[in-house]
Protein backbone atom coordinates (compact mmCIF):
# COMPACT_ATOMS: atom_id res chain seq x y z
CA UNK A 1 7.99 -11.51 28.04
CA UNK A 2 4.72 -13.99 28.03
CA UNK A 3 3.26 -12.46 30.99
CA UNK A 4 3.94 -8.28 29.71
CA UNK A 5 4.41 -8.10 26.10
CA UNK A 6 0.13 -7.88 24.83
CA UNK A 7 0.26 -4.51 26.94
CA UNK A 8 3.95 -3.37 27.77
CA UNK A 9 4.40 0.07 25.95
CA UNK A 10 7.78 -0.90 24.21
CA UNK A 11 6.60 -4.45 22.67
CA UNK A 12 2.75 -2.77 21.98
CA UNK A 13 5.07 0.02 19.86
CA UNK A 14 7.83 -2.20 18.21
CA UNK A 15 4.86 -4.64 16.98
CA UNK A 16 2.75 -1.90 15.79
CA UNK A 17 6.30 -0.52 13.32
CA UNK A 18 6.58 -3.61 12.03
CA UNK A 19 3.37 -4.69 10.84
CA UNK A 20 3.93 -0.90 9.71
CA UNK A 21 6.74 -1.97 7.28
CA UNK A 22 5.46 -5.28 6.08
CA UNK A 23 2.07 -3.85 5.34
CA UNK A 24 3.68 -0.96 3.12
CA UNK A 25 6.76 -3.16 2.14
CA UNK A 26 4.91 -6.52 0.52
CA UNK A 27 2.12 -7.00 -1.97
CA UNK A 28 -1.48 -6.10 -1.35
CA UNK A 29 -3.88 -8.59 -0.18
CA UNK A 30 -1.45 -11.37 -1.74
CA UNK A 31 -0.35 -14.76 0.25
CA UNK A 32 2.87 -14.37 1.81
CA UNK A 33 5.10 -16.69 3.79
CA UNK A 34 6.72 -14.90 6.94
CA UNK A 35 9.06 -15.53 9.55
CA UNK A 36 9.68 -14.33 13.09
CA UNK A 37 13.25 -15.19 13.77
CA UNK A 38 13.60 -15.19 17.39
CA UNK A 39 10.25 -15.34 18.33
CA UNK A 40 10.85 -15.10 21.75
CA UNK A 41 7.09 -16.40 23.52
CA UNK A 42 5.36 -15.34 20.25
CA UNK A 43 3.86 -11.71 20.93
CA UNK A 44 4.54 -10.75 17.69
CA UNK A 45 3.12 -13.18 15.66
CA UNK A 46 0.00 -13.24 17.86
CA UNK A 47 -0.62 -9.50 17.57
CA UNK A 48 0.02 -9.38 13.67
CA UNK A 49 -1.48 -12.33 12.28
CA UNK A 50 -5.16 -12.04 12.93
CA UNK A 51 -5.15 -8.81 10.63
CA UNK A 52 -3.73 -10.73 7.71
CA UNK A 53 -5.44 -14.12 7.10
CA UNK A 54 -3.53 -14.45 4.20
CA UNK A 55 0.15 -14.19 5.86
CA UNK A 56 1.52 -17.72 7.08
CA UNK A 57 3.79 -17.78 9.76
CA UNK A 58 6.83 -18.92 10.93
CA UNK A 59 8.59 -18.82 14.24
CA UNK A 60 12.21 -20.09 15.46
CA UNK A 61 13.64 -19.68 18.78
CA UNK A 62 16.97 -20.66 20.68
CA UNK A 63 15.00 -21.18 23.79
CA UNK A 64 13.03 -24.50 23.93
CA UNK A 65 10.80 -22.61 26.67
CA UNK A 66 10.22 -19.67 24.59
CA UNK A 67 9.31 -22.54 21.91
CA UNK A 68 6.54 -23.79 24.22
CA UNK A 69 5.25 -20.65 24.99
CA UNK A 70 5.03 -19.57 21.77
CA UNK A 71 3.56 -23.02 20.70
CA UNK A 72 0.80 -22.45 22.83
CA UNK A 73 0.23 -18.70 22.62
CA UNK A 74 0.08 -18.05 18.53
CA UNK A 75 -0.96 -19.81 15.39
CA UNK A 76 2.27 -20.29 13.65
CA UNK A 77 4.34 -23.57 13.21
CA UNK A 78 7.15 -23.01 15.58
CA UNK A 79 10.70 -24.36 15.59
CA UNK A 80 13.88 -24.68 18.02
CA UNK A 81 16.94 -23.52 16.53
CA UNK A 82 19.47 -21.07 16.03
CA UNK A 83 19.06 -17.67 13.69
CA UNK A 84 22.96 -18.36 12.83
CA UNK A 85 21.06 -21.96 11.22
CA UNK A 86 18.07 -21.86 10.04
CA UNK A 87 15.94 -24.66 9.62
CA UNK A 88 14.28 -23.33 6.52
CA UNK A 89 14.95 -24.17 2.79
CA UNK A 90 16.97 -21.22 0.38
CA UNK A 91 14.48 -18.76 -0.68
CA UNK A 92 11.37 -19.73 1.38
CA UNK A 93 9.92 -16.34 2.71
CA UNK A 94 8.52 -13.44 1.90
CA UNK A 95 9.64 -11.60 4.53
CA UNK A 96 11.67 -12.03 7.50
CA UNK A 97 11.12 -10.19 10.68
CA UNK A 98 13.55 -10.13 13.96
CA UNK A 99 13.33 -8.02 16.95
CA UNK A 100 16.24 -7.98 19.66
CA UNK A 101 17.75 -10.55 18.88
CA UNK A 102 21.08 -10.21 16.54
CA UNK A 103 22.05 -8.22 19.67
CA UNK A 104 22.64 -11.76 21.58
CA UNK A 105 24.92 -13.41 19.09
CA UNK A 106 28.34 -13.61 18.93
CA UNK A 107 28.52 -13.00 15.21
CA UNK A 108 25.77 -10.79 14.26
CA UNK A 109 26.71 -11.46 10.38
CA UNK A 110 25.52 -14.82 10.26
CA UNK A 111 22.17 -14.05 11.08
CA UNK A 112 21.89 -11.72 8.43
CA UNK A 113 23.76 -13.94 5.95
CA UNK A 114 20.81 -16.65 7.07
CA UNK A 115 17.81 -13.96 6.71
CA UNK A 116 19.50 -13.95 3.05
CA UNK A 117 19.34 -17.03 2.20
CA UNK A 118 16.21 -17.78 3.53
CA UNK A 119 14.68 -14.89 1.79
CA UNK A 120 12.79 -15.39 -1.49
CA UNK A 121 14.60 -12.51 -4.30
CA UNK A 122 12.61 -9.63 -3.29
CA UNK A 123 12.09 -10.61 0.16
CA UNK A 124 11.93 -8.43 2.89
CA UNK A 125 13.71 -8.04 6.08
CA UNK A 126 12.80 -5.96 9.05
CA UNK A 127 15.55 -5.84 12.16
CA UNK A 128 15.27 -3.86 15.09
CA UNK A 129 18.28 -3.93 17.29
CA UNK A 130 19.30 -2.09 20.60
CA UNK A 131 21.51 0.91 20.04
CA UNK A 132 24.58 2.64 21.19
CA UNK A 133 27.05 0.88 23.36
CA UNK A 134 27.84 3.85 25.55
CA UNK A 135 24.08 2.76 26.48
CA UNK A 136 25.30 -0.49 27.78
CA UNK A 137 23.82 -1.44 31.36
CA UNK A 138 22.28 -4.11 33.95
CA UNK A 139 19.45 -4.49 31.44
CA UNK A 140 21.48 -5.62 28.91
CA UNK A 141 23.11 -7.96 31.52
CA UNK A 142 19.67 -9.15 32.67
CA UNK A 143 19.13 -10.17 29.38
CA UNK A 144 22.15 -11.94 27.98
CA UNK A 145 23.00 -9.10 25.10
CA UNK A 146 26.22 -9.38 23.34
CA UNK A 147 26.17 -6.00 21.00
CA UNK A 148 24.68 -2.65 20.52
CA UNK A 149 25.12 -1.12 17.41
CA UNK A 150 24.87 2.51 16.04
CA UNK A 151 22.92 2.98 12.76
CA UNK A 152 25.35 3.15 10.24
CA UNK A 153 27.15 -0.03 12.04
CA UNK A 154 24.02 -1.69 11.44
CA UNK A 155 23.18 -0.45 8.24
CA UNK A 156 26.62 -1.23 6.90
CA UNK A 157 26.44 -4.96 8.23
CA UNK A 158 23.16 -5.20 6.64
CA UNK A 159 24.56 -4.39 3.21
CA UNK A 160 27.39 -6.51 3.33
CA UNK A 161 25.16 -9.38 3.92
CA UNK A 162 24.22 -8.25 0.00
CA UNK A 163 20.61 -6.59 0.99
CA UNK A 164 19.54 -3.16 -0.40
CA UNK A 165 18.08 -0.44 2.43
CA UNK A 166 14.52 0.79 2.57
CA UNK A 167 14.78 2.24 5.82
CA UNK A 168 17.52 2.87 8.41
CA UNK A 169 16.95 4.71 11.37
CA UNK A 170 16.60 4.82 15.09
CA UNK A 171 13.46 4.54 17.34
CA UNK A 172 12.42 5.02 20.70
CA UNK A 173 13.20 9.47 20.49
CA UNK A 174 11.02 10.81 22.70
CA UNK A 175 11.32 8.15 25.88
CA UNK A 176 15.45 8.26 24.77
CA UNK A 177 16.04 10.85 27.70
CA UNK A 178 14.50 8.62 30.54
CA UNK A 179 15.85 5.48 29.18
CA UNK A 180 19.61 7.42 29.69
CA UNK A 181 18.46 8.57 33.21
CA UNK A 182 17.06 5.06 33.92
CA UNK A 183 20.04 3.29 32.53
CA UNK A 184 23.27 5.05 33.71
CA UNK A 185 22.66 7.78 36.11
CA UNK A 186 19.97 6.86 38.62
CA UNK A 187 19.96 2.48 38.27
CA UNK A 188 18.06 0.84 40.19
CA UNK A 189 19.16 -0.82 43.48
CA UNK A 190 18.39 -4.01 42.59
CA UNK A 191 19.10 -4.02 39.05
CA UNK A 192 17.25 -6.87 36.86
CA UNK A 193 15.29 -6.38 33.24
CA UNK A 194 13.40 -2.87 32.57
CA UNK A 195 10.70 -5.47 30.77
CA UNK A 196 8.05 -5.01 32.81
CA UNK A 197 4.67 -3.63 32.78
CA UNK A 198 4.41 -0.31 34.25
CA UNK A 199 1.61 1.95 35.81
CA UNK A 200 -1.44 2.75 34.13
CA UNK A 201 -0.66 6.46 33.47
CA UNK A 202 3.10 5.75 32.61
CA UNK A 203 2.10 3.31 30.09
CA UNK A 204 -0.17 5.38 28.51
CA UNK A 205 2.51 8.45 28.55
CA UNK A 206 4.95 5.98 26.48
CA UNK A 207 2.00 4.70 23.82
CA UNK A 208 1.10 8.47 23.72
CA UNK A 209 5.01 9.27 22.66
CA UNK A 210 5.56 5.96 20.55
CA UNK A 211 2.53 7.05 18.77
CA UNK A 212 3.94 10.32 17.49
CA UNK A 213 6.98 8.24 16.55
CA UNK A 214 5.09 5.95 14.70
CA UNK A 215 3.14 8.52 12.77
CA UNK A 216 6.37 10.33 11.31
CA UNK A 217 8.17 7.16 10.94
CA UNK A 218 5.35 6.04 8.84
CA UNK A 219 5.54 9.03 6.89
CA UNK A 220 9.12 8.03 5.30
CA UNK A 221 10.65 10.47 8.30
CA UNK A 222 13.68 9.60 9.91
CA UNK A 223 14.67 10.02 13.78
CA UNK A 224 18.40 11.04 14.68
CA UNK A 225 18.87 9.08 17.78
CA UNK A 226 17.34 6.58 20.43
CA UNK A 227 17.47 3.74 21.87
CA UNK A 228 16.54 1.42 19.29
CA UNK A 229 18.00 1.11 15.52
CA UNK A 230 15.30 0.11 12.87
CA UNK A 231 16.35 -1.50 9.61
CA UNK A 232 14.28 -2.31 6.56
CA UNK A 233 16.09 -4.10 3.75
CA UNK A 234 15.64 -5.80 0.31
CA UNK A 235 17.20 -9.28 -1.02
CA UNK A 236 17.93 -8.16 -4.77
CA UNK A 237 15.26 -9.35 -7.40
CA UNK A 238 18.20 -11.43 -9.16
CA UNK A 239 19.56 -13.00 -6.29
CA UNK A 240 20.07 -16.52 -6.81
């Protein structure tokens, strides 16, 4: 992830949604206090924050190498833990952001029940999660995934955690049929993670097609299938 995720296609697209849905989703040009739970090697945080000065940080991660990498590769205070226990306060954030990652625990409920309670009333959560688990293949092995989920699965998990949803749909449309060819019919022969960066012109096919996405997903739109399911949810003003 260090080494492909400033130019991969699929992290350049994913980071690009999300500071999408914050930037609509929280106040204008106020402070906020943010969150990247499972920051992974800190890609995220290093391609949103220098276009917000006034958006603080956060980052947690499992891995205590992903913690280092992170550490060293974004400006955010960065902690080693668990997103089933997080080492944050009741209502501390603004928002709370986390990509891939209730995929690899064994209870994805308790992650959202921590995003909850870590969220200020108000607060905002964005999830993206891998979808369908027909889809299920040597990537997913590769890279220690427990789940897949269709959208309303996720979307109904996401309510019983007591959040309200903004925005619940899938991603990742137009590259869906390659990612099914890829995946299940024509695998490769020596089968490890598809996160890599590829050619120059196949790169710039995928930003070409994410960028479409982005635009009507922007828009309010909604997309019917892929490979990816976005959520964007709300912790209710009177929470307590």
């Amino acid at each position: 992830m260090a080494d492909v995720e400033d130019a991969m296609w699929y992290y350049r697209a994913v980071h690009a949604l999300v500071a999408d849905c914050l930037e609509r989703k929280l106040p204008k040009d106020a402070a906020a206090e943010l969150l990247d739970a499972g920051c992974g090697s800190g890609g995220l945080i290093r391609r949103i924050s220098g276009n917000h000065s006034r958006w603080r940080w956060r980052g947690v991660d499992f891995s205590p190498l992903a913690c280092a990498l992170a550490r060293q590769r974004c400006p955010a205070e960065i902690s080693e833990g668990s997103i089933t226990a997080l080492p944050y306060r009741d209502n501390q954030f603004d928002a709370i952001v986390s990509i891939d990652v209730l995929s690899h625990i064994e209870k994805p409920r308790d992650g959202l029940s921590e995003f909850y309670r870590c969220l200020r009333p108000g607060g905002i959560v964005v999830i993206n999660v891998p979808a369908y688990r027909w889809l299920w293949s040597y990537h997913d092995v590769a890279v220690q995934g427990e789940w897949r989920f269709n959208r309303r699965e996720m979307t109904v998990l996401t309510q019983r955690a007591g959040f309200t949803i903004l925005q619940s749909t899938y991603r990742n449309m137009l590259p869906f049929p390659l990612v099914v060819l890829r995946r299940k019919l024509f695998p490769p022969s020596d089968p490890t993670s598809d996160v890599r960066l590829y050619p120059g012109p196949i790169e710039a096919g995928f930003n070409a097609l994410m960028a479409i996405e982005h635009a009507w997903l922007h828009r309010g739109g909604s997309l019917p299938f892929g490979s990816s399911v976005l959520i964007v949810a709300k912790k209710n003003q009177t929470a307590l």
